[in-house]
PDB file of N, CA and C in Angstrom:
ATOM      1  N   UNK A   1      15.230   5.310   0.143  1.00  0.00           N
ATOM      2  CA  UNK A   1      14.032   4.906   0.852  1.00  0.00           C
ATOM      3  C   UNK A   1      13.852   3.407   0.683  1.00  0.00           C
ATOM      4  N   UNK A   2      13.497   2.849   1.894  1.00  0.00           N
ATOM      5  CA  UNK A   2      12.921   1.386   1.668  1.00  0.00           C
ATOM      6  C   UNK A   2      11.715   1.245   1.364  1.00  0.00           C
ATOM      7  N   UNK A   3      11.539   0.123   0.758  1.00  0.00           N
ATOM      8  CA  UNK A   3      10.221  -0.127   0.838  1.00  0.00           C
ATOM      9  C   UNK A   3       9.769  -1.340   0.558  1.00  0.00           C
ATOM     10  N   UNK A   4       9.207  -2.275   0.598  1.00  0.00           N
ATOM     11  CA  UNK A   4       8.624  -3.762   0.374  1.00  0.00           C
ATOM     12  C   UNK A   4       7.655  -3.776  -0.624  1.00  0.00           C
ATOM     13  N   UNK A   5       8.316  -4.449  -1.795  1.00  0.00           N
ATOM     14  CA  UNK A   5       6.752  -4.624  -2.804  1.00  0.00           C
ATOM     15  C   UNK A   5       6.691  -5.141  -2.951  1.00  0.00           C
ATOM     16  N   UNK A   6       5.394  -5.538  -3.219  1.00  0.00           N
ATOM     17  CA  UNK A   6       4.404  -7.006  -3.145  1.00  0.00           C
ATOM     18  C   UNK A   6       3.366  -6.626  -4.879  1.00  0.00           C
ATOM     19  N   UNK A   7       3.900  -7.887  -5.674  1.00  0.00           N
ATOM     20  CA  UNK A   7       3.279  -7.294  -6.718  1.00  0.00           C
ATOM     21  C   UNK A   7       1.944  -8.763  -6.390  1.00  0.00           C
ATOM     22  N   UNK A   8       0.937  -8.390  -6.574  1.00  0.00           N
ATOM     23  CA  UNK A   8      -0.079  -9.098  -6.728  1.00  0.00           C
ATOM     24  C   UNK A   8      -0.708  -9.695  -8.448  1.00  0.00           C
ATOM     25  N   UNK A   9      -0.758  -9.034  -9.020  1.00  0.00           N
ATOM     26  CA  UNK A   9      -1.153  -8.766 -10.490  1.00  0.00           C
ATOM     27  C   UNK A   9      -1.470  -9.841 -11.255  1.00  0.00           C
ATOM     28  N   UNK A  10      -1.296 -10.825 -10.496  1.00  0.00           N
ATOM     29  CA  UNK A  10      -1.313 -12.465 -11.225  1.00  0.00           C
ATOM     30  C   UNK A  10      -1.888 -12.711 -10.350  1.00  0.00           C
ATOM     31  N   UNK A  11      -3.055 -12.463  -9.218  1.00  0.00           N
ATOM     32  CA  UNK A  11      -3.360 -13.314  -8.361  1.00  0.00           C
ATOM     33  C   UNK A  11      -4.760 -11.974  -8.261  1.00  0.00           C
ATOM     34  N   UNK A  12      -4.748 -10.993  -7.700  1.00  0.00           N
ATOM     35  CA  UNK A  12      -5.503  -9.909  -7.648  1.00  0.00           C
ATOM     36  C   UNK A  12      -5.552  -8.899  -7.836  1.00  0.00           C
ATOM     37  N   UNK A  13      -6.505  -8.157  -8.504  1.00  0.00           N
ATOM     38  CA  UNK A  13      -6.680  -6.745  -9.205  1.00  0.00           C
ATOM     39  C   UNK A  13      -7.533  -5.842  -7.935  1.00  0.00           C
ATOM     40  N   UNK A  14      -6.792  -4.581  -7.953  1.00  0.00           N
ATOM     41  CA  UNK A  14      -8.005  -4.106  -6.673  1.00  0.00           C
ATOM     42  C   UNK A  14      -8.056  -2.671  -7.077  1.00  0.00           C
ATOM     43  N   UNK A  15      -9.317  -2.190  -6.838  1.00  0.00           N
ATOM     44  CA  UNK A  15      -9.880  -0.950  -7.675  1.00  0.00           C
ATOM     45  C   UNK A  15      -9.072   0.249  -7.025  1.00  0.00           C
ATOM     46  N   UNK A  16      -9.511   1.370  -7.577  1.00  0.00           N
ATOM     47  CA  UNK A  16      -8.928   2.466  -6.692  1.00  0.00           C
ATOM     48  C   UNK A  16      -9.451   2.709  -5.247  1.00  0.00           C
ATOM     49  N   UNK A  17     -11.148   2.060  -5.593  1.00  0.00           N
ATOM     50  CA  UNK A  17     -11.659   2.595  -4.340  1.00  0.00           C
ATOM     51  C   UNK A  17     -11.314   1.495  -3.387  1.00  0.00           C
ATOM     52  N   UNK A  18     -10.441   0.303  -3.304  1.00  0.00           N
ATOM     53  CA  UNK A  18     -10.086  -0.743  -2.555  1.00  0.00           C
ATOM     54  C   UNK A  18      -8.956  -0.276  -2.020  1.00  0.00           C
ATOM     55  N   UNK A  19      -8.087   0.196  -2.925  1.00  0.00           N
ATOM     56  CA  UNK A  19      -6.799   0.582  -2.092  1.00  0.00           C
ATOM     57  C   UNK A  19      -6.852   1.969  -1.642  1.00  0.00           C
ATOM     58  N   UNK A  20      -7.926   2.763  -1.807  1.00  0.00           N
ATOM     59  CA  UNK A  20      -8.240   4.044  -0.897  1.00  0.00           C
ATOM     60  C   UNK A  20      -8.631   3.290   0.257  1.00  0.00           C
ATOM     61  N   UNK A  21      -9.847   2.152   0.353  1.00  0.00           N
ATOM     62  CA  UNK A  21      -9.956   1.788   1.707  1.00  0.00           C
ATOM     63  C   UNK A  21      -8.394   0.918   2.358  1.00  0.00           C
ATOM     64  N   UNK A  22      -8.141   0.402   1.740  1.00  0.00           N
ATOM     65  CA  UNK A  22      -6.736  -0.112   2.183  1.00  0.00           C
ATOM     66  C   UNK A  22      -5.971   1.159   3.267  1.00  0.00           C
ATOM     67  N   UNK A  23      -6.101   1.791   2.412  1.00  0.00           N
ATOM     68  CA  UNK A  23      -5.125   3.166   3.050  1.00  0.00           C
ATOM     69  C   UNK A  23      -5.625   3.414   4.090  1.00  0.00           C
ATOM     70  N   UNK A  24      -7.139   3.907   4.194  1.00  0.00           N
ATOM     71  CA  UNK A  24      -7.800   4.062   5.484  1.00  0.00           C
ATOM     72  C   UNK A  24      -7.848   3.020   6.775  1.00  0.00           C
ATOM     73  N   UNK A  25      -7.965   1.858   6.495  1.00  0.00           N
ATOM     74  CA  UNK A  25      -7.938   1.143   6.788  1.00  0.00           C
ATOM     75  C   UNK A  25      -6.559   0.751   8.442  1.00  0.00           C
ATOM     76  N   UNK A  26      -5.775   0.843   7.048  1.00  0.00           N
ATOM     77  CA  UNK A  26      -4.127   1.081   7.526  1.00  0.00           C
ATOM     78  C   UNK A  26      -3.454   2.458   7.666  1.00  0.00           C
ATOM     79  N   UNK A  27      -4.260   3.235   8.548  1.00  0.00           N
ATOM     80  CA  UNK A  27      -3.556   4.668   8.327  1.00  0.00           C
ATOM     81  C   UNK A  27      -2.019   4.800   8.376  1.00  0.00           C
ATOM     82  N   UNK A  28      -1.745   4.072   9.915  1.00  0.00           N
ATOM     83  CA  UNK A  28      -0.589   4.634   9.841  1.00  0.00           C
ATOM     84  C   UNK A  28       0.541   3.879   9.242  1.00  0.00           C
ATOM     85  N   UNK A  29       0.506   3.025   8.411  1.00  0.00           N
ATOM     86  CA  UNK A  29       1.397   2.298   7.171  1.00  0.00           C
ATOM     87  C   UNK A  29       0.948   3.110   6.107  1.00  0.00           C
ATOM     88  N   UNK A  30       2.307   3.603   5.761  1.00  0.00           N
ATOM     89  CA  UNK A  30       2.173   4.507   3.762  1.00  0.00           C
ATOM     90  C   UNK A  30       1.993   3.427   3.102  1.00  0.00           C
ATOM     91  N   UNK A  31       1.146   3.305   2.188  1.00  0.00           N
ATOM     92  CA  UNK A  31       1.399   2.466   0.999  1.00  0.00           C
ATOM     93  C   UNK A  31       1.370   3.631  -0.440  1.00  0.00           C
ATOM     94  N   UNK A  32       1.490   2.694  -1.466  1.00  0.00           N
ATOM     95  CA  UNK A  32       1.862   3.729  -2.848  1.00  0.00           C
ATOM     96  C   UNK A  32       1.202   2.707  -4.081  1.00  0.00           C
ATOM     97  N   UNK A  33       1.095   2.838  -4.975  1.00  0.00           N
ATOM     98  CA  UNK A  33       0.755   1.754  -5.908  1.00  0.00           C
ATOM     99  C   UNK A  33       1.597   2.104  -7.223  1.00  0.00           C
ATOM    100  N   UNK A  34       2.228   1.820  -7.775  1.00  0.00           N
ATOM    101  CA  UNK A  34       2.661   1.758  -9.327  1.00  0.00           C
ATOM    102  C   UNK A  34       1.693   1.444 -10.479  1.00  0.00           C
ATOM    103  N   UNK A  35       2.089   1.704 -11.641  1.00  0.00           N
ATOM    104  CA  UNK A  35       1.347   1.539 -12.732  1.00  0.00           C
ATOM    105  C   UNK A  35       1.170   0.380 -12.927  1.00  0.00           C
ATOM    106  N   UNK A  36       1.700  -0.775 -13.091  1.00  0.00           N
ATOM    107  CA  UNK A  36       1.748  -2.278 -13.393  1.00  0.00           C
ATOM    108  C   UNK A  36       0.792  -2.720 -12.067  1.00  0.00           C
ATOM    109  N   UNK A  37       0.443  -1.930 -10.408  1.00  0.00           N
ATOM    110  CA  UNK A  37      -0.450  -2.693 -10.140  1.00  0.00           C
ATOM    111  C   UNK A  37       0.666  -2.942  -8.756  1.00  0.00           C
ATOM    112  N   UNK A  38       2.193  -2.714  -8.537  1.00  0.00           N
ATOM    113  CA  UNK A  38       2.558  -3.209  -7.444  1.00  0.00           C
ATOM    114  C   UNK A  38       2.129  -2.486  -6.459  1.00  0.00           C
ATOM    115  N   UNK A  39       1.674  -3.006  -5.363  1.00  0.00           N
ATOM    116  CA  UNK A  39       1.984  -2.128  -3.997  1.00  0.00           C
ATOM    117  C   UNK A  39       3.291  -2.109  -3.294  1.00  0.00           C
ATOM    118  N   UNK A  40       3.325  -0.603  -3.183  1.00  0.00           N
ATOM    119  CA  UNK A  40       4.442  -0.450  -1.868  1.00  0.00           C
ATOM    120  C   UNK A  40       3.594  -0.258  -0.513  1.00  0.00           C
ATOM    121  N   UNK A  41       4.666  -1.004  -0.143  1.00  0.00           N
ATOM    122  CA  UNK A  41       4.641  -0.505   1.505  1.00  0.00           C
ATOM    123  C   UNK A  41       5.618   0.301   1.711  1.00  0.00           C
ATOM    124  N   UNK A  42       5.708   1.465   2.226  1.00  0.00           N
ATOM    125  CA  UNK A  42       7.109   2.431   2.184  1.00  0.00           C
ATOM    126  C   UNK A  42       7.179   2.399   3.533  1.00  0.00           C
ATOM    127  N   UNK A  43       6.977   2.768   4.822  1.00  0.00           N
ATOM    128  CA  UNK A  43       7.082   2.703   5.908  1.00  0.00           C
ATOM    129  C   UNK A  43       5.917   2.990   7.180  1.00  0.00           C
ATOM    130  N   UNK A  44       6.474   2.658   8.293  1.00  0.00           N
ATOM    131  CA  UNK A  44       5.108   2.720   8.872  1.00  0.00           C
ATOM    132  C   UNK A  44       5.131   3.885   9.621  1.00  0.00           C
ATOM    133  N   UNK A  45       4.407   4.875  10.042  1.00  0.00           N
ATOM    134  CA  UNK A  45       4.262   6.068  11.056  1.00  0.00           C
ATOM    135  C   UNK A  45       4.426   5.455  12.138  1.00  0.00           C
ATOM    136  N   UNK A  46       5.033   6.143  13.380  1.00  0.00           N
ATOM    137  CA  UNK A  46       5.186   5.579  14.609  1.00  0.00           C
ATOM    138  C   UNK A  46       4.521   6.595  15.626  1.00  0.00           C
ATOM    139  N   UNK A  47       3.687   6.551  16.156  1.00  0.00           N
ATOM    140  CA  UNK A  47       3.080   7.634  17.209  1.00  0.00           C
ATOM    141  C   UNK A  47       3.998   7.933  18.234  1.00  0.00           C
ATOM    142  N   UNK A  48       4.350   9.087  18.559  1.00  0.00           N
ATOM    143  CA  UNK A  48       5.209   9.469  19.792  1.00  0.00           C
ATOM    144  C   UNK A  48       4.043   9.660  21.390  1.00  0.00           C
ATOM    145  N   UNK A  49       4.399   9.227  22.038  1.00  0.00           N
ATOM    146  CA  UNK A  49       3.727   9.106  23.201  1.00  0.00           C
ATOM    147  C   UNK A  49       3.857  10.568  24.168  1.00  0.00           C
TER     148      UNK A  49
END
């Protein structure tokens, strides 16, 4: 699996309830978070027409 991580952790801390809105936010991009705080981006949903 791919995925792009972006560790922030030296720059910004964001609560659970930030990256729940994150998620909502961005439905159809998965994201994931790790223990240390990185975000993944794992991939994006693509709507079929």
């Amino acid at each position: 699996m791919d995925a792009l991580s972006i560790n922030f952790a030296l720059v910004l801390q964001i609560t659970d309830e930030q990256f729940f809105q994150l998620c909502q936010i961005n439905e159809l991009i998965r994201f994931e978070r790790n223990a240390d705080g990185t975000l993944l981006q794992l991939h994006i949903y693509q709507l079929n027409n």
